[in-house]
N, C-alpha and C. Protein backbone atom coordinates (compact mmCIF):
# COMPACT_ATOMS: atom_id res chain seq x y z
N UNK A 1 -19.80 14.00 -19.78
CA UNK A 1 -19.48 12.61 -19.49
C UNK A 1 -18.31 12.51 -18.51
N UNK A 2 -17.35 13.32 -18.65
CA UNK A 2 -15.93 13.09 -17.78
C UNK A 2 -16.04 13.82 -16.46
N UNK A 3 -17.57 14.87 -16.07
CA UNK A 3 -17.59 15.16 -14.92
C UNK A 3 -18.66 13.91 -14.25
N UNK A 4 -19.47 13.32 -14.62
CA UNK A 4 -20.17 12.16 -14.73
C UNK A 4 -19.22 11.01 -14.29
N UNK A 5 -18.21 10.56 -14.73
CA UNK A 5 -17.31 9.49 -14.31
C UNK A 5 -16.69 9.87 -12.98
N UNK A 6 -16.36 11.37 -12.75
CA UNK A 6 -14.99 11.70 -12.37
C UNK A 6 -16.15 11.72 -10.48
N UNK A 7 -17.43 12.31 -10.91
CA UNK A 7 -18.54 12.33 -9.71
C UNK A 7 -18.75 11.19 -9.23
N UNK A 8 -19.04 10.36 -10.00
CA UNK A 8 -19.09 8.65 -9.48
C UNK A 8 -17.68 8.52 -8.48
N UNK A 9 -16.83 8.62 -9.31
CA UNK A 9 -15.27 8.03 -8.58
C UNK A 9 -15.24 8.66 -7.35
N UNK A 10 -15.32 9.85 -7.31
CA UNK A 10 -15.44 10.01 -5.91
C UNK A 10 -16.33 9.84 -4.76
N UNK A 11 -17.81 9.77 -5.28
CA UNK A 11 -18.85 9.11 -4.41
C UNK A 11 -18.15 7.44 -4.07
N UNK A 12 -17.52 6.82 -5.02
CA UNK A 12 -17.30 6.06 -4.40
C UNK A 12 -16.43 5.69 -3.52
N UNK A 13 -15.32 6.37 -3.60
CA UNK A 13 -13.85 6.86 -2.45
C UNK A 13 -14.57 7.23 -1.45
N UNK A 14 -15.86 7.84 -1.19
CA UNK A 14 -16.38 8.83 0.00
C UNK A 14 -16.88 7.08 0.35
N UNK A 15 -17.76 6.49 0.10
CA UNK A 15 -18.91 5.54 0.86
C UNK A 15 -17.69 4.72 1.56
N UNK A 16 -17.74 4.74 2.63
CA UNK A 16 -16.95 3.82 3.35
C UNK A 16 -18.17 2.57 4.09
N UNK A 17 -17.57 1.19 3.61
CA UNK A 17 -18.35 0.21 4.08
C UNK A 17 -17.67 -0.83 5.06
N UNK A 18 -18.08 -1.19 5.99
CA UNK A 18 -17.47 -1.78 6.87
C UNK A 18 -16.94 -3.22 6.59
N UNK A 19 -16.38 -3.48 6.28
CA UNK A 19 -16.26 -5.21 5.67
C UNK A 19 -15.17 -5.94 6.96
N UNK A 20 -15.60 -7.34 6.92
CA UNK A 20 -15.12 -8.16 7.30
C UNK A 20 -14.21 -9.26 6.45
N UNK A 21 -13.35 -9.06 6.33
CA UNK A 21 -12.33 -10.05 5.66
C UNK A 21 -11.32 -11.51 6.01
N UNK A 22 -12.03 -11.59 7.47
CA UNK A 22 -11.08 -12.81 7.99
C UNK A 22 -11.56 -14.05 7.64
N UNK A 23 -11.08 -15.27 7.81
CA UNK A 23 -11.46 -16.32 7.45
C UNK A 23 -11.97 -17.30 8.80
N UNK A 24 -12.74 -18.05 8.40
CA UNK A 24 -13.94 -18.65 9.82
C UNK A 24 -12.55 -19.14 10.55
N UNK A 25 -11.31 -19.64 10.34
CA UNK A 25 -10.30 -19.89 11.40
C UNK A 25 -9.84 -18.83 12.07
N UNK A 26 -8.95 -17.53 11.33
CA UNK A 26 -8.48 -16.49 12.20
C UNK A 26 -9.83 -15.88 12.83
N UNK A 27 -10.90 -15.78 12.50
CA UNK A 27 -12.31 -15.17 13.05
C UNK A 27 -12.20 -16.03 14.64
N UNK A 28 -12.34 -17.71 14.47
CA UNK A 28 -12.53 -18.45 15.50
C UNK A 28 -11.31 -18.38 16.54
N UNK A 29 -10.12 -17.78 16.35
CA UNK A 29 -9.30 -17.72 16.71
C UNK A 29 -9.14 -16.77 17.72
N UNK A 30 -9.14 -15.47 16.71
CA UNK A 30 -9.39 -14.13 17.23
C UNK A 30 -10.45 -13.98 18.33
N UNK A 31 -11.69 -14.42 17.99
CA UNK A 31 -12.97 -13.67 18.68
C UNK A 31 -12.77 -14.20 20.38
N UNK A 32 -11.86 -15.28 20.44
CA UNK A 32 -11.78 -15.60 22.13
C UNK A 32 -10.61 -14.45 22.94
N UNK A 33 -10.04 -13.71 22.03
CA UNK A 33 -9.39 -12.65 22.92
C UNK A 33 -10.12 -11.44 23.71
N UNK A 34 -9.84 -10.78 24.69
CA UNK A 34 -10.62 -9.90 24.99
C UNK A 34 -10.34 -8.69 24.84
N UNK A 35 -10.99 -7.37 24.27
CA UNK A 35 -10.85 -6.28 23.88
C UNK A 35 -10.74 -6.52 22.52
N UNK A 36 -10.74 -7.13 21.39
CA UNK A 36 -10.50 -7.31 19.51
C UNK A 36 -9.68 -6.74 19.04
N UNK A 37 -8.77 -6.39 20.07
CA UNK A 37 -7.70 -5.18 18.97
C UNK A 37 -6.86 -5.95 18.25
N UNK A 38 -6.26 -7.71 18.68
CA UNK A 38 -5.98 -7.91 17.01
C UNK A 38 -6.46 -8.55 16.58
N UNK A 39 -7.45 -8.21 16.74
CA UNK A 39 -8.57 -8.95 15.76
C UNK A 39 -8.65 -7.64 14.65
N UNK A 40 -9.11 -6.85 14.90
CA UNK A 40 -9.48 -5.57 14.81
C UNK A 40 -7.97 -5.05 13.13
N UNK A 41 -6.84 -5.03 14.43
CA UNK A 41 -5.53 -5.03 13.39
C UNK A 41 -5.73 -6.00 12.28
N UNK A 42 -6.07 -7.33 12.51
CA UNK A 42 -5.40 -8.33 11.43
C UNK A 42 -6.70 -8.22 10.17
N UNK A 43 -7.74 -8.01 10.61
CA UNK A 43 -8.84 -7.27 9.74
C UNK A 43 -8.50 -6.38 8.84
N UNK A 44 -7.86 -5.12 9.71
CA UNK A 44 -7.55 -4.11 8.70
C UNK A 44 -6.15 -4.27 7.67
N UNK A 45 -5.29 -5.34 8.47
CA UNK A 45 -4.77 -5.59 7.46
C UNK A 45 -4.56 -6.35 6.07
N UNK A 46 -5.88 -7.38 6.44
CA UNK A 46 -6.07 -8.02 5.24
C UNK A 46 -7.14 -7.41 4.36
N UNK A 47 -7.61 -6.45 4.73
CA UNK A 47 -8.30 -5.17 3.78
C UNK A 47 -7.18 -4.22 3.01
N UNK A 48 -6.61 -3.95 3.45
CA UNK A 48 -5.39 -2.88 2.70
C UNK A 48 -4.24 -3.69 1.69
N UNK A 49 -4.14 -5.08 2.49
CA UNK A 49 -3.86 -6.11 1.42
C UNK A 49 -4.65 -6.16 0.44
N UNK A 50 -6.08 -6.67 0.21
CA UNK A 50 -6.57 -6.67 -0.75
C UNK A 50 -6.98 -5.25 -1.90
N UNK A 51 -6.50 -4.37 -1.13
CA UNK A 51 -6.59 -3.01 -1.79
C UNK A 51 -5.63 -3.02 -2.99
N UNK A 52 -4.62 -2.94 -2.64
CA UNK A 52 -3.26 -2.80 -3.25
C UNK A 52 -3.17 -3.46 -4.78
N UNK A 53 -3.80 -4.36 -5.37
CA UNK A 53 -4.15 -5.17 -6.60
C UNK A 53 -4.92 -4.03 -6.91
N UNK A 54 -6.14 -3.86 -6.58
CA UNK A 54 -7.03 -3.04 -7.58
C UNK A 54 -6.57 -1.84 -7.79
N UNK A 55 -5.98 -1.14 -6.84
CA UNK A 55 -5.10 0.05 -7.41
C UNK A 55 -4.32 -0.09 -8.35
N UNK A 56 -3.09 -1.05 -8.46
CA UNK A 56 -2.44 -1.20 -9.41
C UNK A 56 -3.31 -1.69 -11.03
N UNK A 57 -3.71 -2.50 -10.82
CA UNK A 57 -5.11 -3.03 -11.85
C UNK A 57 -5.39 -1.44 -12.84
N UNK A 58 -6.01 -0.37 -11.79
CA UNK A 58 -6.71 0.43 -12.24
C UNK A 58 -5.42 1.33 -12.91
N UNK A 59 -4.40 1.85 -12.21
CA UNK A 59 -3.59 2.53 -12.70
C UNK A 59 -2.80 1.98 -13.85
N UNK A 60 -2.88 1.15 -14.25
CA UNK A 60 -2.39 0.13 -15.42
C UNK A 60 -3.40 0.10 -16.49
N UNK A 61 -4.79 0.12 -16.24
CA UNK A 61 -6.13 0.49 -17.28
C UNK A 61 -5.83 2.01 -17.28
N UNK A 62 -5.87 2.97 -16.37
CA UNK A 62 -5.74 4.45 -16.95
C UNK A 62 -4.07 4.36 -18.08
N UNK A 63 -3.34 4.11 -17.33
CA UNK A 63 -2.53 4.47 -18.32
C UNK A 63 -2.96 3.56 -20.33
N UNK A 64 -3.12 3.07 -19.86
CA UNK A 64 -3.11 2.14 -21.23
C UNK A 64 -4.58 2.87 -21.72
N UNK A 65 -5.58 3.47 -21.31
CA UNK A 65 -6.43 3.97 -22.14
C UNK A 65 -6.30 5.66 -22.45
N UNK A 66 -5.51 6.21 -21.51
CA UNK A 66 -4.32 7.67 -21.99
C UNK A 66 -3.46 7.29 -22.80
N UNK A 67 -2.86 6.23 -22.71
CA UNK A 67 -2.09 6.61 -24.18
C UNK A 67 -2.75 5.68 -25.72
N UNK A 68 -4.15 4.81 -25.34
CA UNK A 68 -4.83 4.97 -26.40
C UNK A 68 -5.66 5.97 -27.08
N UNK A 69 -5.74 6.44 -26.33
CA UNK A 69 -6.37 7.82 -26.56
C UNK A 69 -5.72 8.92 -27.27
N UNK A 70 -4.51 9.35 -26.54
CA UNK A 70 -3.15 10.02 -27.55
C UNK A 70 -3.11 9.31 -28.48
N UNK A 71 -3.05 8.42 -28.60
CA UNK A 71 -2.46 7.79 -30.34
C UNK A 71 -3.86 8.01 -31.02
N UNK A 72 -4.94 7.95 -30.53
CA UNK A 72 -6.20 8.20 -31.73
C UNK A 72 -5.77 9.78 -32.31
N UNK A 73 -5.39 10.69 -31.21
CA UNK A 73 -5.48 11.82 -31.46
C UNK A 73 -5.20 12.08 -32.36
N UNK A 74 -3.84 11.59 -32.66
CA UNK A 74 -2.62 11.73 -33.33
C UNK A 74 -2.92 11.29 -34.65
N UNK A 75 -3.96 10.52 -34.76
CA UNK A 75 -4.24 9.30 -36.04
C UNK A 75 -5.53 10.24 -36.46
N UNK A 76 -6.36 10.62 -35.81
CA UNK A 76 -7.08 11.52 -36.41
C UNK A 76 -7.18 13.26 -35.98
């Protein structure tokens, strides 16, 4: 089971998907410049913004189910 989880997690770190994250104003804004590079920038930065929550999210569920886990140990 824990090489099963641990295989998933990383298939999913590997699939890189292209997403678009701007909103129809900075999009309408952006797309009249020429060459997209900040378009391009302000994209990637509101992707790495939205990253930053689910990391913390997740590292806050691992810990809290490691140390539920130690205390079962301990209890049985």
């Amino acid at each position: 089971m824990k090489t099963k989880i641990l295989f998933i997690s990383i298939l999913l770190f590997l699939v890189a998907i292209d997403v678009e994250a701007q909103c129809a104003m900075c999009r309408a804004v952006l797309e009249s410049e020429e060459g997209q590079e900040t378009a391009k920038g302000i994209n990637n930065g509101i992707v790495y913004l939205m990253i930053i929550p689910y990391i913390l999210i997740g590292a806050v569920g691992y810990f809290i189910y490691k140390s539920k886990k130690k205390s079962m140990s301990i209890k049985g």
